[in-house]
PDB file of N, CA and C in Angstrom:
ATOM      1  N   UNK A   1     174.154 100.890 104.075  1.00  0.00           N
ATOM      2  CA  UNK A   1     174.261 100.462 102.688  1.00  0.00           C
ATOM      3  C   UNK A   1     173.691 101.576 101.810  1.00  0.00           C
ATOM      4  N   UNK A   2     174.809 102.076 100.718  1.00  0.00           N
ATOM      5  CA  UNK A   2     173.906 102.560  99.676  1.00  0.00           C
ATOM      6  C   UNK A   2     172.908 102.258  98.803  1.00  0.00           C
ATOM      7  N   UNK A   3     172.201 103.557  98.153  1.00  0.00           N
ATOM      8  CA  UNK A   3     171.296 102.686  97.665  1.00  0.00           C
ATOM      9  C   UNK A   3     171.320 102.097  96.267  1.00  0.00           C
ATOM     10  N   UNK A   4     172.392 103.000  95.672  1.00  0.00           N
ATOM     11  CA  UNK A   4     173.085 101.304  94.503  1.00  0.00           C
ATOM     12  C   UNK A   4     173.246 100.188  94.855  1.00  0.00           C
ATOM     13  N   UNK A   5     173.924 100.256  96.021  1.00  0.00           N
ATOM     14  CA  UNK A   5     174.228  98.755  96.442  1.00  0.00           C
ATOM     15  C   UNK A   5     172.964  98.016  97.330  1.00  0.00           C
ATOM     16  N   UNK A   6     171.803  98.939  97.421  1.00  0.00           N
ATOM     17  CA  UNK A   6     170.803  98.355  98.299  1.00  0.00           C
ATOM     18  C   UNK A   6     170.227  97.934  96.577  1.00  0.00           C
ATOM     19  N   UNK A   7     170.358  98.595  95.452  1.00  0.00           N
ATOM     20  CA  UNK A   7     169.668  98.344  94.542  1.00  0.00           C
ATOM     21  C   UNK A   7     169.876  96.739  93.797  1.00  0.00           C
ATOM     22  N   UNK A   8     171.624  96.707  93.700  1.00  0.00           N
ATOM     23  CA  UNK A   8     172.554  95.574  93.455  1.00  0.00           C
ATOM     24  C   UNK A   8     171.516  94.361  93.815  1.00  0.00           C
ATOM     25  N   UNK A   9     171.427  94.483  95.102  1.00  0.00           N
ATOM     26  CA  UNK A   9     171.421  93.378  96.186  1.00  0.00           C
ATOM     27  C   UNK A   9     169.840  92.965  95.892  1.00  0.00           C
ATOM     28  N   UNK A  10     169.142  94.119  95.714  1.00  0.00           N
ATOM     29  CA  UNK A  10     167.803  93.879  95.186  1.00  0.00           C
ATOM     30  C   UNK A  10     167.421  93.214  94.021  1.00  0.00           C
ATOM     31  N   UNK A  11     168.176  93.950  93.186  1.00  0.00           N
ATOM     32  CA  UNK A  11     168.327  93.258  90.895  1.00  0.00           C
ATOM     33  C   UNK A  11     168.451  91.787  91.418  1.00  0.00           C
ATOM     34  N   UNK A  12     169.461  91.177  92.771  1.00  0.00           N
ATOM     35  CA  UNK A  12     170.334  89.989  92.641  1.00  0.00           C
ATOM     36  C   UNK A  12     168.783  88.870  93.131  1.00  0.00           C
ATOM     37  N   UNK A  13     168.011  89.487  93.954  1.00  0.00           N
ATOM     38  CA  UNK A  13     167.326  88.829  94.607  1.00  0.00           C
ATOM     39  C   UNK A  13     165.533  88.449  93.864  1.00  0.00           C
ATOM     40  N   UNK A  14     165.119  89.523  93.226  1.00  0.00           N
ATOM     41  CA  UNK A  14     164.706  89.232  91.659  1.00  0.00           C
ATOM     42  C   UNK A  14     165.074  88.583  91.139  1.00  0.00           C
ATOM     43  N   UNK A  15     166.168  88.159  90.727  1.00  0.00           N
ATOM     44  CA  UNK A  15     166.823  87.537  89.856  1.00  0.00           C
ATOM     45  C   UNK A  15     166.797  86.493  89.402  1.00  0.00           C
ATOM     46  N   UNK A  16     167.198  85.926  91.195  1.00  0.00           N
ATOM     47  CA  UNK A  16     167.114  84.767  91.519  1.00  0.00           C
ATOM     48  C   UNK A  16     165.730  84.145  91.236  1.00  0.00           C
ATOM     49  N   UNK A  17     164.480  84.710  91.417  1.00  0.00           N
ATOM     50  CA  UNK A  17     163.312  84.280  91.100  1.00  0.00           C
ATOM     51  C   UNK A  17     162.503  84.347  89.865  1.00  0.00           C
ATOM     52  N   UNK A  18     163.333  84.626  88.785  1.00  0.00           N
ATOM     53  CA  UNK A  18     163.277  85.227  87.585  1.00  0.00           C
ATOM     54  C   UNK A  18     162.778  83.440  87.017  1.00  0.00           C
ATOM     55  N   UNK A  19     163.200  82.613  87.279  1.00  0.00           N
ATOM     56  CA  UNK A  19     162.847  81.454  86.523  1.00  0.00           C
ATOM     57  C   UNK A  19     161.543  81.054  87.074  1.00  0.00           C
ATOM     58  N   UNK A  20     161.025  81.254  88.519  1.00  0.00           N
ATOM     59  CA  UNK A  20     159.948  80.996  88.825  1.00  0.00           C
ATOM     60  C   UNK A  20     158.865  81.587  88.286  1.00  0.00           C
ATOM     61  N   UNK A  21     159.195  82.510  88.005  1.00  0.00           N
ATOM     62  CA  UNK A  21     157.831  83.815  87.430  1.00  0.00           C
ATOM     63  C   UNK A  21     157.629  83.447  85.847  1.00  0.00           C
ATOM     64  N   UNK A  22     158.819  82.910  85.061  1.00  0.00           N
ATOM     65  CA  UNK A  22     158.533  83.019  83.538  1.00  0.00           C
ATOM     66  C   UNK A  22     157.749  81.660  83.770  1.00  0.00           C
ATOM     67  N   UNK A  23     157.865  81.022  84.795  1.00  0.00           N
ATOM     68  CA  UNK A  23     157.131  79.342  84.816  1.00  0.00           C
ATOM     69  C   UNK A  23     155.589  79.744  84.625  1.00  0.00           C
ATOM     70  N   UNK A  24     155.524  81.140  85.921  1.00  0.00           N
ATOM     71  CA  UNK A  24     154.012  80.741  86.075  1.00  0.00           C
ATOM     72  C   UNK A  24     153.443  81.626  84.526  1.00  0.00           C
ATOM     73  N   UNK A  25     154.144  82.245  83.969  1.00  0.00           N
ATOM     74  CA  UNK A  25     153.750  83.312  82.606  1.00  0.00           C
ATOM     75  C   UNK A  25     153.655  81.947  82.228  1.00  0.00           C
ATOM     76  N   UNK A  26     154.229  81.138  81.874  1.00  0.00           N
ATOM     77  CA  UNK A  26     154.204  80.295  80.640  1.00  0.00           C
ATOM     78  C   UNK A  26     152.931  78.939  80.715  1.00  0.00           C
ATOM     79  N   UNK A  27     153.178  78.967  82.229  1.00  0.00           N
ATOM     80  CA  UNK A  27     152.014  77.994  82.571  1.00  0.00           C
ATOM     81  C   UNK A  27     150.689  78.554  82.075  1.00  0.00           C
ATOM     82  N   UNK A  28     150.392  79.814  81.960  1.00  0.00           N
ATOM     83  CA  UNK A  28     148.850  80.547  81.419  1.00  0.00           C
ATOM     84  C   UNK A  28     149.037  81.021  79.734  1.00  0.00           C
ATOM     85  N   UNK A  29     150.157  80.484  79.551  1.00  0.00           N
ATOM     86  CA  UNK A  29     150.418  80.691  77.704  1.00  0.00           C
ATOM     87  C   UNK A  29     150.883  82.022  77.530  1.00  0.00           C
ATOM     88  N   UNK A  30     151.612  82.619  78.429  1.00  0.00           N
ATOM     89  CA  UNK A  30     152.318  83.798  78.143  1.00  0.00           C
ATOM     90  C   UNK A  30     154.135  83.088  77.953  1.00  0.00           C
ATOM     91  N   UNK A  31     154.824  84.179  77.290  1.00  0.00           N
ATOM     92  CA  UNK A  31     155.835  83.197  76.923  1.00  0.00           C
ATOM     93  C   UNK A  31     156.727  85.444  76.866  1.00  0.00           C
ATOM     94  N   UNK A  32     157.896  84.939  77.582  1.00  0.00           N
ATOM     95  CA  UNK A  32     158.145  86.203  77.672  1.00  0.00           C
ATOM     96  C   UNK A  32     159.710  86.231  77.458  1.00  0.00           C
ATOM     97  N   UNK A  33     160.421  87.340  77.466  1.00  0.00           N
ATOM     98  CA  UNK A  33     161.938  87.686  76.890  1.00  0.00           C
ATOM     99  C   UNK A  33     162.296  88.540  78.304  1.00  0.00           C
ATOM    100  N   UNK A  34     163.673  88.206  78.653  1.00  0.00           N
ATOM    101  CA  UNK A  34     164.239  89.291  79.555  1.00  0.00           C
ATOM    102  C   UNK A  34     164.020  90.458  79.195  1.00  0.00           C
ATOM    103  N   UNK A  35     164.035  91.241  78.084  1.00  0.00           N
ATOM    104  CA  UNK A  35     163.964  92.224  77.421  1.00  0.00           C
ATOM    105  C   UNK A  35     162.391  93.012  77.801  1.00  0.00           C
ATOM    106  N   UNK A  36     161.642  91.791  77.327  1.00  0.00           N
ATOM    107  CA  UNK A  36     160.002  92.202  77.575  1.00  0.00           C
ATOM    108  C   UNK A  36     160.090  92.186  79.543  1.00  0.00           C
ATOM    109  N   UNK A  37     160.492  91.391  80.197  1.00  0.00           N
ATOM    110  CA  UNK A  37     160.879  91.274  81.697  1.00  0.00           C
ATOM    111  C   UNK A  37     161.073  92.305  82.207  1.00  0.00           C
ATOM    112  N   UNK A  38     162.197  93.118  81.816  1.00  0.00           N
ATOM    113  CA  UNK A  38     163.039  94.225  82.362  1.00  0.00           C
ATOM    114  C   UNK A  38     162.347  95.347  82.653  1.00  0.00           C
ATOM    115  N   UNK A  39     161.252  95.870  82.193  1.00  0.00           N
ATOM    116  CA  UNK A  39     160.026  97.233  82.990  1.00  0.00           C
ATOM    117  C   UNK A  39     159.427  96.420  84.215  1.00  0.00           C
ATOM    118  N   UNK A  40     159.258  94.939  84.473  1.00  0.00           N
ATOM    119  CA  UNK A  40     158.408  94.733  85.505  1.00  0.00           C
ATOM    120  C   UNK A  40     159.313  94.338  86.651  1.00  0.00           C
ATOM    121  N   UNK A  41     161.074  94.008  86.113  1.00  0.00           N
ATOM    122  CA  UNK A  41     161.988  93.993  86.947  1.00  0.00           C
ATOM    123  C   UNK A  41     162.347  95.601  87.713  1.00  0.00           C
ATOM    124  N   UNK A  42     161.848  96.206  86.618  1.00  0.00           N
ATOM    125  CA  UNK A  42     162.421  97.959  87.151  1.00  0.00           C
ATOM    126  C   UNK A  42     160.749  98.449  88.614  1.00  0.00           C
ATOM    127  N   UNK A  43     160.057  98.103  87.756  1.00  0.00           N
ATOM    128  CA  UNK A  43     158.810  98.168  89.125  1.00  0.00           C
ATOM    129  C   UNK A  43     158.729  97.657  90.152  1.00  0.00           C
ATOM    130  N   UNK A  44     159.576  96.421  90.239  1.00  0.00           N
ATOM    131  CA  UNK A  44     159.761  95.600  91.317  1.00  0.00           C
ATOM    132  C   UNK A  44     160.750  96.248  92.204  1.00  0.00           C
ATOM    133  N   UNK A  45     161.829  96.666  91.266  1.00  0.00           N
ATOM    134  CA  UNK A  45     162.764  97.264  92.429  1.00  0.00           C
ATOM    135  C   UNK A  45     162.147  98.471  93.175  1.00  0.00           C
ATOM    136  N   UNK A  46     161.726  99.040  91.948  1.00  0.00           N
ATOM    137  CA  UNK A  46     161.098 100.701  92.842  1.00  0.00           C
ATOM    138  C   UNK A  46     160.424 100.379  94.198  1.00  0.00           C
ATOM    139  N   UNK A  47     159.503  98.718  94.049  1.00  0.00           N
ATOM    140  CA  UNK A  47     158.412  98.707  95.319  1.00  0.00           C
ATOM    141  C   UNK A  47     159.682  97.851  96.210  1.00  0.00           C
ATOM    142  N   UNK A  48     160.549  97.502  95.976  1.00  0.00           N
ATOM    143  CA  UNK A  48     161.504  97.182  97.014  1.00  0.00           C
ATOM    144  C   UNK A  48     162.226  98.336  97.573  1.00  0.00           C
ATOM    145  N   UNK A  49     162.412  99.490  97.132  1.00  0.00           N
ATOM    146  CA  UNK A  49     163.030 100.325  97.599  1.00  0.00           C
ATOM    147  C   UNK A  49     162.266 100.988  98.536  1.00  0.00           C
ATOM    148  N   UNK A  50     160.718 101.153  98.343  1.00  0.00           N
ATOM    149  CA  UNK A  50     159.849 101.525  98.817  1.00  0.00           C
ATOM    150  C   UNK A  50     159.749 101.353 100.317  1.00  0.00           C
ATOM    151  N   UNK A  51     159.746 100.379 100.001  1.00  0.00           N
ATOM    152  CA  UNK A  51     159.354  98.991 100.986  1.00  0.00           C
ATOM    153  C   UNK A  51     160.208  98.965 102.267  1.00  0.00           C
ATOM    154  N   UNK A  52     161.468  99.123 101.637  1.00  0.00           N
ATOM    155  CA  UNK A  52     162.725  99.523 102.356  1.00  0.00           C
ATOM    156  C   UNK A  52     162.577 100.847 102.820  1.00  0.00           C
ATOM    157  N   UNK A  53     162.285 101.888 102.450  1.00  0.00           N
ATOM    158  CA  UNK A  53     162.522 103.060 103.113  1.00  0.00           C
ATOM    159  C   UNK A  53     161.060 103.076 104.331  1.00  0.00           C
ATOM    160  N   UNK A  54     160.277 102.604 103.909  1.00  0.00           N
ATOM    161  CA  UNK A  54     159.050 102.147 105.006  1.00  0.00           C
ATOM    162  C   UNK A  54     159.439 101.518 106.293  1.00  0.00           C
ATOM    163  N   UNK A  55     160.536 100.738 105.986  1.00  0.00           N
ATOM    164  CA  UNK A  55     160.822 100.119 107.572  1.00  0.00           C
ATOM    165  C   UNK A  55     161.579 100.446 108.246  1.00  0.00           C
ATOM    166  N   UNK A  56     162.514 101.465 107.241  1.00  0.00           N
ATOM    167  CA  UNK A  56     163.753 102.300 107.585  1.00  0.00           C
ATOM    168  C   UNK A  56     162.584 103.401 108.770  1.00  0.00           C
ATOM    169  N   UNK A  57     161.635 104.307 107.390  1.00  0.00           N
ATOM    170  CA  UNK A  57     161.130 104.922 109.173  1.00  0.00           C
ATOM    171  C   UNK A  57     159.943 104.525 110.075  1.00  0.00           C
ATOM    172  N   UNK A  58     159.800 103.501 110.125  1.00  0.00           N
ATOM    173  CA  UNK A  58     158.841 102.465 111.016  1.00  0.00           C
ATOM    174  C   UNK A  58     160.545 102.324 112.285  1.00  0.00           C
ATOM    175  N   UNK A  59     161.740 102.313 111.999  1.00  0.00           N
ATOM    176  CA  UNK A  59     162.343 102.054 113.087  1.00  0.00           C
ATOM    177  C   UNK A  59     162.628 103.419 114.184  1.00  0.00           C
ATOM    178  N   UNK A  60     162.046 104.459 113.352  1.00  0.00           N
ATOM    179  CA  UNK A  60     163.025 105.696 114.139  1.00  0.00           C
ATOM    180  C   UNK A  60     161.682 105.737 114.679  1.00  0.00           C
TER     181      UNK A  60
END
């Protein structure tokens, strides 16, 4: 898999948990915008990519 498409697959899987996370912001009185979201969505991917290339050479 490339890593656009390792990236795709990553954005998709964030994503999905995107309603859980504004719960717990909002539960402590933070109240947030996709917009304001989108730098901690971009950090997330970086440590998924990370993360990924870590196990990539943990196999060789």
């Amino acid at each position: 898999m490339e890593q656009h498409e390792r990236n795709l697959k990553f954005m998709e899987i964030a994503m999905k948990h995107v309603p859980e996370a504004r719960k717990l912001l909002e539960a402590k009185g933070i109240d947030v915008t996709m917009d304001e979201l989108q730098p901690l969505l971009s950090l997330l991917l970086h440590v998924m990519n990370e993360a990924y290339e870590l196990g990539l050479n943990e196999q060789e």
